[in-house]
C-alpha atoms as a PDB file:
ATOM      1  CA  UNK A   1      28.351 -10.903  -5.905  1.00  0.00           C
ATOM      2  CA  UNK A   2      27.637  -7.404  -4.585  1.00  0.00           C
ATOM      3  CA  UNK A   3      24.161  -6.270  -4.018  1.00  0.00           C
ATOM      4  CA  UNK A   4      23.505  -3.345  -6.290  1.00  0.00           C
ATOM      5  CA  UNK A   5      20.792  -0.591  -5.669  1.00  0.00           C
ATOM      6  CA  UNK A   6      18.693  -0.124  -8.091  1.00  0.00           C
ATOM      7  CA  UNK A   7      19.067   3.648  -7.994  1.00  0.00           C
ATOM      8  CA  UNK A   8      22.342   3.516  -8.504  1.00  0.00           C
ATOM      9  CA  UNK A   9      22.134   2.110 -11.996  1.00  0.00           C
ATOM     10  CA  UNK A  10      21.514   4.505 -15.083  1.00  0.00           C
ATOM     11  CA  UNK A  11      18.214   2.900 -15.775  1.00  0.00           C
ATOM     12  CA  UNK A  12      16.790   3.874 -19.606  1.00  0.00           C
ATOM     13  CA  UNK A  13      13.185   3.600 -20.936  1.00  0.00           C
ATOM     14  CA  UNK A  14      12.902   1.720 -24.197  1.00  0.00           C
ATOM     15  CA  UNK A  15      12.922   5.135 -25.776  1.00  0.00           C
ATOM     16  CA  UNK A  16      16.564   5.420 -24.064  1.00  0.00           C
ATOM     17  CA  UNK A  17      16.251   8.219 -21.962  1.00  0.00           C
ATOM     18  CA  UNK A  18      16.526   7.783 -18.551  1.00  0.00           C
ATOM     19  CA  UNK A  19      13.761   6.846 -16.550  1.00  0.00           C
ATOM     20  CA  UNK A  20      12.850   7.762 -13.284  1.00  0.00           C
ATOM     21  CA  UNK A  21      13.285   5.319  -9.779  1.00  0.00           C
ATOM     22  CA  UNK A  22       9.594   5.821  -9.376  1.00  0.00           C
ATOM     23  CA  UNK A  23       8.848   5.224 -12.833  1.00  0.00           C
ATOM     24  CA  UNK A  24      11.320   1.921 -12.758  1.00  0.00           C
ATOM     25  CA  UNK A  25       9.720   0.970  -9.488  1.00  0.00           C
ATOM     26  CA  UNK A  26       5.991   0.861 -10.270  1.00  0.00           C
ATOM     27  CA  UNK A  27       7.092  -1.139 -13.804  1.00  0.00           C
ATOM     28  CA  UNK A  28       8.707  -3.678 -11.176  1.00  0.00           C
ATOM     29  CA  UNK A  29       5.601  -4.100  -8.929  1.00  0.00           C
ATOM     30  CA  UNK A  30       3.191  -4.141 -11.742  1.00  0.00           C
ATOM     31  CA  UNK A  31       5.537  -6.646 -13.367  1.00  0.00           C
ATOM     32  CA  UNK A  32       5.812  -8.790 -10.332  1.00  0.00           C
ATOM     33  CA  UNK A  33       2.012  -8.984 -10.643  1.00  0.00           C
ATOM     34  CA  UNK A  34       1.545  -9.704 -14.038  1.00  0.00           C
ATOM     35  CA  UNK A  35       3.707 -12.728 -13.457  1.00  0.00           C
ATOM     36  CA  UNK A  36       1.887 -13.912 -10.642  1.00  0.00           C
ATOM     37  CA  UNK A  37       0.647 -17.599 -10.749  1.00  0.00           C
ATOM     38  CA  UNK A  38      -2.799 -16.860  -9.639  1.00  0.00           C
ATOM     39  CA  UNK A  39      -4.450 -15.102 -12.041  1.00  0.00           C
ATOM     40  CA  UNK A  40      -6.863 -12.501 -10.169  1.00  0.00           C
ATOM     41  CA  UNK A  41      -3.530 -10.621  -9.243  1.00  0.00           C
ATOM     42  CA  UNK A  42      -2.860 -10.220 -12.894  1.00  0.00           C
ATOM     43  CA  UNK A  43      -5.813  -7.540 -12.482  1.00  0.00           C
ATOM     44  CA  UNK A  44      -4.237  -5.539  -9.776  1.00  0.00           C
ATOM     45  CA  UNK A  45      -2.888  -2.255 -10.330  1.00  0.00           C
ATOM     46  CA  UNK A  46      -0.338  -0.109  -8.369  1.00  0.00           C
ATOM     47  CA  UNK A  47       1.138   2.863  -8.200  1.00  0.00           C
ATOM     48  CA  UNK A  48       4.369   4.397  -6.538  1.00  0.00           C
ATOM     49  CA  UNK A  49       5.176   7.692  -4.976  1.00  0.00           C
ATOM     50  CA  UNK A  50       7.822   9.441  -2.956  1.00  0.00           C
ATOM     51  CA  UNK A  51       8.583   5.454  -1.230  1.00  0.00           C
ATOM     52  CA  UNK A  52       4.451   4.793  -1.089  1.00  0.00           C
ATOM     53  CA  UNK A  53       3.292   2.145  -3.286  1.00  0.00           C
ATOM     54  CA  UNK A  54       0.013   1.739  -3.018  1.00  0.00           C
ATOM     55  CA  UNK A  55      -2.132  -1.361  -4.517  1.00  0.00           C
ATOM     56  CA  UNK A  56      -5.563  -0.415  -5.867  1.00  0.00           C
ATOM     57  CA  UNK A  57      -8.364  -3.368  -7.792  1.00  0.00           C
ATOM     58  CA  UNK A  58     -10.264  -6.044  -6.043  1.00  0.00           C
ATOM     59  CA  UNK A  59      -9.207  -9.746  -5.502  1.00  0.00           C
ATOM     60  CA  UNK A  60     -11.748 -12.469  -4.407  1.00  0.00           C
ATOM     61  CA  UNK A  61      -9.842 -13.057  -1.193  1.00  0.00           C
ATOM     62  CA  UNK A  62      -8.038 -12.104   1.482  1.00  0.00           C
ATOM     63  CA  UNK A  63      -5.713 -14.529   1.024  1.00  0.00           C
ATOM     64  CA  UNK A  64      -5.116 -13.297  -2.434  1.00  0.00           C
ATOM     65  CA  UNK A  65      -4.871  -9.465  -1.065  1.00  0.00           C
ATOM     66  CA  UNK A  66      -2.421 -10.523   1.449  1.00  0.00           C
ATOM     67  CA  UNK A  67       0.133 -12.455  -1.258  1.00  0.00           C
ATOM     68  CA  UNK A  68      -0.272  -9.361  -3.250  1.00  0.00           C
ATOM     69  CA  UNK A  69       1.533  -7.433  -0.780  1.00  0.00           C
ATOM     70  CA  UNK A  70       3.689  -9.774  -0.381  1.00  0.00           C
ATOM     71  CA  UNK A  71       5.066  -9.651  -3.344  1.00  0.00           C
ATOM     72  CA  UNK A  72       5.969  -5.992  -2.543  1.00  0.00           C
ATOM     73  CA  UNK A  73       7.789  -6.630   0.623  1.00  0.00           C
ATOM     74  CA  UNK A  74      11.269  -6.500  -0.743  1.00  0.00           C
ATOM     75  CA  UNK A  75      11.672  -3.871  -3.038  1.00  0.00           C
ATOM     76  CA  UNK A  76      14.321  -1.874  -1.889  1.00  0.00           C
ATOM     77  CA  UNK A  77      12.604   2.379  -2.803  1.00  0.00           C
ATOM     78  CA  UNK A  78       9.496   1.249  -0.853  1.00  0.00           C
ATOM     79  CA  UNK A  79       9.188   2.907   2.516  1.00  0.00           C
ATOM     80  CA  UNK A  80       5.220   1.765   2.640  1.00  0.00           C
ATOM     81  CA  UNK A  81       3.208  -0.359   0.820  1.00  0.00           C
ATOM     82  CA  UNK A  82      -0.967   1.086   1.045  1.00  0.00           C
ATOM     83  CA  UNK A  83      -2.890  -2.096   0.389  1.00  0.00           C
ATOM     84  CA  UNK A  84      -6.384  -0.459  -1.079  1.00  0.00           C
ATOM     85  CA  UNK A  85      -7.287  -4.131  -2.538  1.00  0.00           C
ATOM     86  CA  UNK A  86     -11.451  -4.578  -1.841  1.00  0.00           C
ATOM     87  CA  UNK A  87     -12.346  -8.134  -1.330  1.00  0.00           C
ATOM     88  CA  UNK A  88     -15.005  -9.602  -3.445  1.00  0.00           C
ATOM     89  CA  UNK A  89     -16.596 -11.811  -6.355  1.00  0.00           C
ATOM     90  CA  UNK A  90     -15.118  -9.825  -9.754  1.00  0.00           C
ATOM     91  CA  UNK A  91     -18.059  -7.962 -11.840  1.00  0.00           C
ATOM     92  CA  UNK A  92     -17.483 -10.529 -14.283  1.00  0.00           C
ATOM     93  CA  UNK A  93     -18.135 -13.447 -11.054  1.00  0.00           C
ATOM     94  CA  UNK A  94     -16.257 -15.380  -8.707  1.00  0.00           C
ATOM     95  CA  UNK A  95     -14.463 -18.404 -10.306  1.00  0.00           C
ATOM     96  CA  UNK A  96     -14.309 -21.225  -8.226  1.00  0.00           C
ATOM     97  CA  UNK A  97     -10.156 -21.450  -8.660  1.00  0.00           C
ATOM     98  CA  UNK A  98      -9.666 -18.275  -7.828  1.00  0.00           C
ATOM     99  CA  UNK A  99      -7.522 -18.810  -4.834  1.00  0.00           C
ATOM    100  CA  UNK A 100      -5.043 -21.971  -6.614  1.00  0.00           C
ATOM    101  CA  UNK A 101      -2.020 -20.968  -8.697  1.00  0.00           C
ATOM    102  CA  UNK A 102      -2.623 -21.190 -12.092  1.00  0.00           C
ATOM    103  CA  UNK A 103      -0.405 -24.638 -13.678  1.00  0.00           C
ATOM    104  CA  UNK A 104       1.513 -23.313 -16.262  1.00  0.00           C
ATOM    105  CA  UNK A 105       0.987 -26.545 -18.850  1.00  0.00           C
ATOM    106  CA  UNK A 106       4.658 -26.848 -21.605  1.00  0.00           C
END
């Protein structure tokens, strides 16, 4: 099957208008972070500009800031992905499974 751009596609909102690449894009990232199996990236925020996406919050790790960008690598309207993640315990504390995918228990 073809590979489609996303641009190229009349995209609509839920309200049915259409909706805008960036607009489609950031929903994308944010979604692919909501989805993520380790839960501290379910925190992160982002936000997408003129081809910029840029990831703003704070993850416990490294490790954790580095899969979170990641997980941005292949979207096709990013030109640049600005990784603003801080590393550090959370204000609520650091949880000790932090860094392990969350098992997803059916």
């Amino acid at each position: 099957m073809p590979s489609v751009e996303a641009a190229a596609l009349p995209i609509l909102s839920p309200n049915g208008r259409h909706a805008s690449a960036e607009a489609v894009t950031s929903s994308v990232a944010q979604g692919r972070l909501r989805k993520s199996p380790y839960v501290p990236l379910r925190n992160v925020s982002c936000s997408f500009r003129e081809g910029v996406l840029t990831l703003c919050g704070r993850v416990p790790s490294y490790y954790l800031k580095q899969i979170a960008q990641s997980l941005m690598s292949d979207l096709p309207a990013v030109r640049e992905i600005r990784n603003e993640l801080s590393v550090g315990p959370s204000r609520q504390g650091r949880s000790p499974d932090a860094r392990r995918p969350e098992t997803v228990k059916e």
